[in-house]
N, C-alpha and C. Protein backbone atom coordinates (compact mmCIF):
# COMPACT_ATOMS: atom_id res chain seq x y z
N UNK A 1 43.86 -52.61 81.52
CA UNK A 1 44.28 -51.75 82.61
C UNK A 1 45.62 -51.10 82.29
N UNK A 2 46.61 -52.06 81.66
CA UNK A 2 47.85 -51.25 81.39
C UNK A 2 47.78 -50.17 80.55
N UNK A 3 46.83 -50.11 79.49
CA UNK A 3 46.26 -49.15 78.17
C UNK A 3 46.29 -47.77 79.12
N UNK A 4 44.79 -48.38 80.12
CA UNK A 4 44.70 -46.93 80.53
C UNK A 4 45.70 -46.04 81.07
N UNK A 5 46.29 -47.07 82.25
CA UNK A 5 47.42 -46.74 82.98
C UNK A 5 48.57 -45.78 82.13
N UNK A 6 48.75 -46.23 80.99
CA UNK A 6 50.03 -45.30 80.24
C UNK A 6 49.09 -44.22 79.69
N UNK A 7 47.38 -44.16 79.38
CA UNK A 7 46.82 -42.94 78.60
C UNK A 7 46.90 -42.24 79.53
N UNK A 8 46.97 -42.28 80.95
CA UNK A 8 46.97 -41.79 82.42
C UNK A 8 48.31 -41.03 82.92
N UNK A 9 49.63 -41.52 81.84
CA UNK A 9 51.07 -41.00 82.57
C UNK A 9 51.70 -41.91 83.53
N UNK A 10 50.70 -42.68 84.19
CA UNK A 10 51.12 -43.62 85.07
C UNK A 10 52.22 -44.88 84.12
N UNK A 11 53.39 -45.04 85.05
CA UNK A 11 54.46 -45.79 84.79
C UNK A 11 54.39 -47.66 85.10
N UNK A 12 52.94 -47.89 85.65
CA UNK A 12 52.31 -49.10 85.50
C UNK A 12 51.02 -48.90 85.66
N UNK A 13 50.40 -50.03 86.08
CA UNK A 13 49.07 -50.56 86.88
C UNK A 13 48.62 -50.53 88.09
N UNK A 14 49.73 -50.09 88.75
CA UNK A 14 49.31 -50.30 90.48
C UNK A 14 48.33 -49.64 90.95
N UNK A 15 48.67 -48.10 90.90
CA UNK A 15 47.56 -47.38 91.35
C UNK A 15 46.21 -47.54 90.40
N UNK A 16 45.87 -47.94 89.72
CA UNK A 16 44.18 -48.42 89.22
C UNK A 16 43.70 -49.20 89.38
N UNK A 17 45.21 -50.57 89.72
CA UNK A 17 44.36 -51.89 90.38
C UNK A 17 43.77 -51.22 91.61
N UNK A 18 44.61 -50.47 92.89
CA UNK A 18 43.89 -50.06 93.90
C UNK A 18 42.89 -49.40 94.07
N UNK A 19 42.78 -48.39 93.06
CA UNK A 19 41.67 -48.04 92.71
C UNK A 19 39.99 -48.62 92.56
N UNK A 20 40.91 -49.50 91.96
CA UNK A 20 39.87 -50.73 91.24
C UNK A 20 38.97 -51.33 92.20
N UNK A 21 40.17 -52.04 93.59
CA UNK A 21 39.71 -52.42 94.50
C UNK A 21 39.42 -51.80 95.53
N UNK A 22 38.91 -49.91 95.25
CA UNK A 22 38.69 -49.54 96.71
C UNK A 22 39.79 -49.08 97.88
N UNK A 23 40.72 -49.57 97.45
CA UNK A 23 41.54 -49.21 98.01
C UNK A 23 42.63 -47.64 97.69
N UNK A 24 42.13 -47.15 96.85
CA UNK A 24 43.12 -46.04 96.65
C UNK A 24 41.86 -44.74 95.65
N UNK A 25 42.50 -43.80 95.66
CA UNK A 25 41.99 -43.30 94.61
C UNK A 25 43.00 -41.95 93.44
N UNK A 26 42.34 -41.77 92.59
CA UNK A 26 43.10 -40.74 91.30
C UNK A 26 43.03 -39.28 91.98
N UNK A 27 44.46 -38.40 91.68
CA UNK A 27 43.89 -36.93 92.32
C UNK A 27 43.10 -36.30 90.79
N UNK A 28 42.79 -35.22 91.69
CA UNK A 28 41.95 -34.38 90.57
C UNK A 28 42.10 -34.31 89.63
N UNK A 29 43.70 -34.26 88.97
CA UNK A 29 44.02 -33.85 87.41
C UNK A 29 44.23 -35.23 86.59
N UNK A 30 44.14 -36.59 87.07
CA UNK A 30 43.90 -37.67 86.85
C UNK A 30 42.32 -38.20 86.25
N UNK A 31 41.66 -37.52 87.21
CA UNK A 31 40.53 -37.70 87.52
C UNK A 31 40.25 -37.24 86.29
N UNK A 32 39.99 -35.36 85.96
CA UNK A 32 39.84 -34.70 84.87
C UNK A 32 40.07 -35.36 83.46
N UNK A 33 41.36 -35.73 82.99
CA UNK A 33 42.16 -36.97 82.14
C UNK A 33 41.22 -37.97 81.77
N UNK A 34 40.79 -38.74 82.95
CA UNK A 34 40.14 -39.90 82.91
C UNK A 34 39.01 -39.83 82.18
N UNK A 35 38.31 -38.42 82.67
CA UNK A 35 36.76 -38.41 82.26
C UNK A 35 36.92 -37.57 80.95
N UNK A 36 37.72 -37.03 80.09
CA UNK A 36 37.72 -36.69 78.73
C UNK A 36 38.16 -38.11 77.96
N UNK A 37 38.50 -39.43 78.48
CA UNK A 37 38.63 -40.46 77.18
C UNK A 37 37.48 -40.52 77.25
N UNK A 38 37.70 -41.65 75.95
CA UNK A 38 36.44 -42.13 75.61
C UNK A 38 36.65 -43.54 75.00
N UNK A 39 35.08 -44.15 75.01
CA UNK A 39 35.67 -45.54 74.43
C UNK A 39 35.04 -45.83 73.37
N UNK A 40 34.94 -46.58 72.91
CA UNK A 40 34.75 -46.88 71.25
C UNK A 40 33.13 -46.33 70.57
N UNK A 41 32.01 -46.28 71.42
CA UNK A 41 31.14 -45.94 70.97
C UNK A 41 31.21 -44.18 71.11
N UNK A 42 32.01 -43.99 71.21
CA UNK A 42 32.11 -42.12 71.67
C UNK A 42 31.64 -41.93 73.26
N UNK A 43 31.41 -42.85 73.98
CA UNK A 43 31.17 -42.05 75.18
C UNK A 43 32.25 -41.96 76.28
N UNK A 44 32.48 -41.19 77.28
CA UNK A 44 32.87 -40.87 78.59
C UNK A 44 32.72 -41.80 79.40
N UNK A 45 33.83 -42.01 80.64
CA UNK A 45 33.36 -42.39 81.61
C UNK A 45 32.50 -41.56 82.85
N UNK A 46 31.94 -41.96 83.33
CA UNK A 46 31.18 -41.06 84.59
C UNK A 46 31.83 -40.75 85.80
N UNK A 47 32.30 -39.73 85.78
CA UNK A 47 33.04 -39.03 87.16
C UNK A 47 31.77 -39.53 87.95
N UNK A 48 30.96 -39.87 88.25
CA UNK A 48 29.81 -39.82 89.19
C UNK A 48 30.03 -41.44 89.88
N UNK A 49 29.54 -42.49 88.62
CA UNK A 49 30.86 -43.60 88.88
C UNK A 49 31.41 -43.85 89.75
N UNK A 50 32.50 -43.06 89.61
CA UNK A 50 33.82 -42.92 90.10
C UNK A 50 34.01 -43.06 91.40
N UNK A 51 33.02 -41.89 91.69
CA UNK A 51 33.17 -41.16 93.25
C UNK A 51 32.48 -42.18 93.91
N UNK A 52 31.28 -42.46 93.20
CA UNK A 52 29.72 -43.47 94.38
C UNK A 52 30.22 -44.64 93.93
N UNK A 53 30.08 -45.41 92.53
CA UNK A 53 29.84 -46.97 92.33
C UNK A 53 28.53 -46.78 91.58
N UNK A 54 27.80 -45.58 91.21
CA UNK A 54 26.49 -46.17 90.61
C UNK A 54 26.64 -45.79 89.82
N UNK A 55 25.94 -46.37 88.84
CA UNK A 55 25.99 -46.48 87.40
C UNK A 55 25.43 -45.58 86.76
N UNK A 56 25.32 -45.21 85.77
CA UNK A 56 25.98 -45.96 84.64
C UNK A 56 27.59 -45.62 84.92
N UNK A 57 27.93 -46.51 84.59
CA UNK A 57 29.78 -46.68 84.26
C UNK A 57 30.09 -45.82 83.19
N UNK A 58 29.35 -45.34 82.18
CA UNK A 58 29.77 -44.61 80.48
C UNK A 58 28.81 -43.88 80.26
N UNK A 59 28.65 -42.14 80.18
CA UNK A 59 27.83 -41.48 79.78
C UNK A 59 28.05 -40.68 78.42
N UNK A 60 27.10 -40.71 77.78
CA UNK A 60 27.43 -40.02 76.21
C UNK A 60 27.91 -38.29 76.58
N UNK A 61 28.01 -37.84 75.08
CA UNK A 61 28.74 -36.66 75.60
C UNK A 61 27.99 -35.11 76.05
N UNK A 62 26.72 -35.82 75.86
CA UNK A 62 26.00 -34.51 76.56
C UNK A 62 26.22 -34.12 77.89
N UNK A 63 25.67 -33.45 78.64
CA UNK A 63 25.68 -33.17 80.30
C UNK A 63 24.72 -33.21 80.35
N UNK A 64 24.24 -33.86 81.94
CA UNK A 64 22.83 -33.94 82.15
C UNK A 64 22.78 -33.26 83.37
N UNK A 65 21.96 -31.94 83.23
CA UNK A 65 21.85 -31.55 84.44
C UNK A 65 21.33 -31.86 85.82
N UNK A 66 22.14 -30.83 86.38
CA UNK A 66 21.64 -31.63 87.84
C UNK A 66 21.19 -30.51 88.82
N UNK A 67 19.95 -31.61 89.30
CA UNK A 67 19.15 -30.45 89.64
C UNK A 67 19.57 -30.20 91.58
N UNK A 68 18.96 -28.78 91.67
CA UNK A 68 19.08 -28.47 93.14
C UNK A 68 19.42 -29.35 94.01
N UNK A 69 18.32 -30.44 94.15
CA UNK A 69 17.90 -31.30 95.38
C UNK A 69 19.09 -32.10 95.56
N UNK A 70 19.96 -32.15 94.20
CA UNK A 70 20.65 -33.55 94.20
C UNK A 70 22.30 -33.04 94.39
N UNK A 71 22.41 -31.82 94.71
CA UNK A 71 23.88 -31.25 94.99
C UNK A 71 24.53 -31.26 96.34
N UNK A 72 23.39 -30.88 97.37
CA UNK A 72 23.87 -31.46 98.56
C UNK A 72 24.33 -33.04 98.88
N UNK A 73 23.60 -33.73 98.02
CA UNK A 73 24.07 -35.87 98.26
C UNK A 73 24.92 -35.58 97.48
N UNK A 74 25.09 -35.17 96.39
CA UNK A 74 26.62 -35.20 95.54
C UNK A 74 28.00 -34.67 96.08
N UNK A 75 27.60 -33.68 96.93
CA UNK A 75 28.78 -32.90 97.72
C UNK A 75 29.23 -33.95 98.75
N UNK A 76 27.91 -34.28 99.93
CA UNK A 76 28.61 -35.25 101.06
C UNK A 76 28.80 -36.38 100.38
N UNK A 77 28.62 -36.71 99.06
CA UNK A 77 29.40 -38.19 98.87
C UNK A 77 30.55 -37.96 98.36
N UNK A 78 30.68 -36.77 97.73
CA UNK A 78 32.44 -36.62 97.39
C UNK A 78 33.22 -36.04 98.49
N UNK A 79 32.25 -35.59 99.80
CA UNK A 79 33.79 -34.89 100.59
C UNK A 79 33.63 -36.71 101.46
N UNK A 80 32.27 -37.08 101.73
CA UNK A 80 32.82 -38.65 102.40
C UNK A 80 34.05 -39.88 101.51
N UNK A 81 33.99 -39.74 100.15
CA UNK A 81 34.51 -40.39 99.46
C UNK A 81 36.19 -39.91 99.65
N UNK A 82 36.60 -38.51 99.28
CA UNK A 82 37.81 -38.11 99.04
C UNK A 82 37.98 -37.46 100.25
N UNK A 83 37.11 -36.94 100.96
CA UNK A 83 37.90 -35.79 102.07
C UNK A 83 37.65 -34.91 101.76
N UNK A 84 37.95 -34.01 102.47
CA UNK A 84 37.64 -32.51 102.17
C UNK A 84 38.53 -31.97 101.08
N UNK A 85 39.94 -31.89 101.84
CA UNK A 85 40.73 -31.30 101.00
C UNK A 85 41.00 -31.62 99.24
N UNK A 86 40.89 -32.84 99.29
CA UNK A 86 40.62 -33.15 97.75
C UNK A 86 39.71 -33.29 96.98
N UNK A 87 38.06 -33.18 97.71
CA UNK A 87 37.35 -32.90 96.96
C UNK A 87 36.98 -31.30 96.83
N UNK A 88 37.88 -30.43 97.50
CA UNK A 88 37.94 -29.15 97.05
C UNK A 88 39.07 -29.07 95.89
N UNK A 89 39.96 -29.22 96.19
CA UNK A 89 40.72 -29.56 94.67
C UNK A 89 40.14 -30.31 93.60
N UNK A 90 39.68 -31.30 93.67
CA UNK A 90 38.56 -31.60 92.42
C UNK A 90 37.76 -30.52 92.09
N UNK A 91 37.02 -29.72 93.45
CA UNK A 91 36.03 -28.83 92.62
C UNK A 91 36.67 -27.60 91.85
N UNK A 92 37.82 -27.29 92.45
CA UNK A 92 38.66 -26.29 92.10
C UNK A 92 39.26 -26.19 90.93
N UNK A 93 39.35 -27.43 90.19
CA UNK A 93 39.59 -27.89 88.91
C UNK A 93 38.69 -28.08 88.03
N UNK A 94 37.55 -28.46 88.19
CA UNK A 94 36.32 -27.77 87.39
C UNK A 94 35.85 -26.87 87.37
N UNK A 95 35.75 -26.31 88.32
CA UNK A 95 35.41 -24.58 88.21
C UNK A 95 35.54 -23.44 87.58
């Protein structure tokens, strides 16, 4: 956790333990950061993950598209997860 924490800019652990536990979360340009490492077999972590809890935890480096049906549940679980305002800044940063 401390590894990531300094690949992150962060000056400890705190905010990822909270993270960790639900209790807090990364803003967007954290977020972004997060999901370009990678770990030893070459893959990514899953912004998807992130936001829900479902798995997979590590996706290789392709993109897998996503279809129609599944953008509306992806939207209300990131504005229920973050809020509005920051999951428009998340989107605003991928865009």
């Amino acid at each position: 956790m401390k590894t990531l924490a300094e690949k992150l800019g962060y000056t400890n652990q705190s905010t990822l333990t909270k993270v960790r536990k639900r209790k807090g979360f990364i803003g967007p340009d954290k977020l972004n950061q997060f999901g370009s490492l990678t770990n030893e077999k070459g893959q990514h972590p899953s912004i998807h993950f992130i936001i829900t809890g479902e798995e997979p935890v590590f996706v290789d480096k392709k993109i897998k598209r996503i279809e129609d049906d599944e953008i509306d549940l992806l939207l209300n679980r990131l504005v229920s997860k973050l809020g509005k305002n920051k999951a428009k800044a998340l989107l605003e940063l991928i865009v």
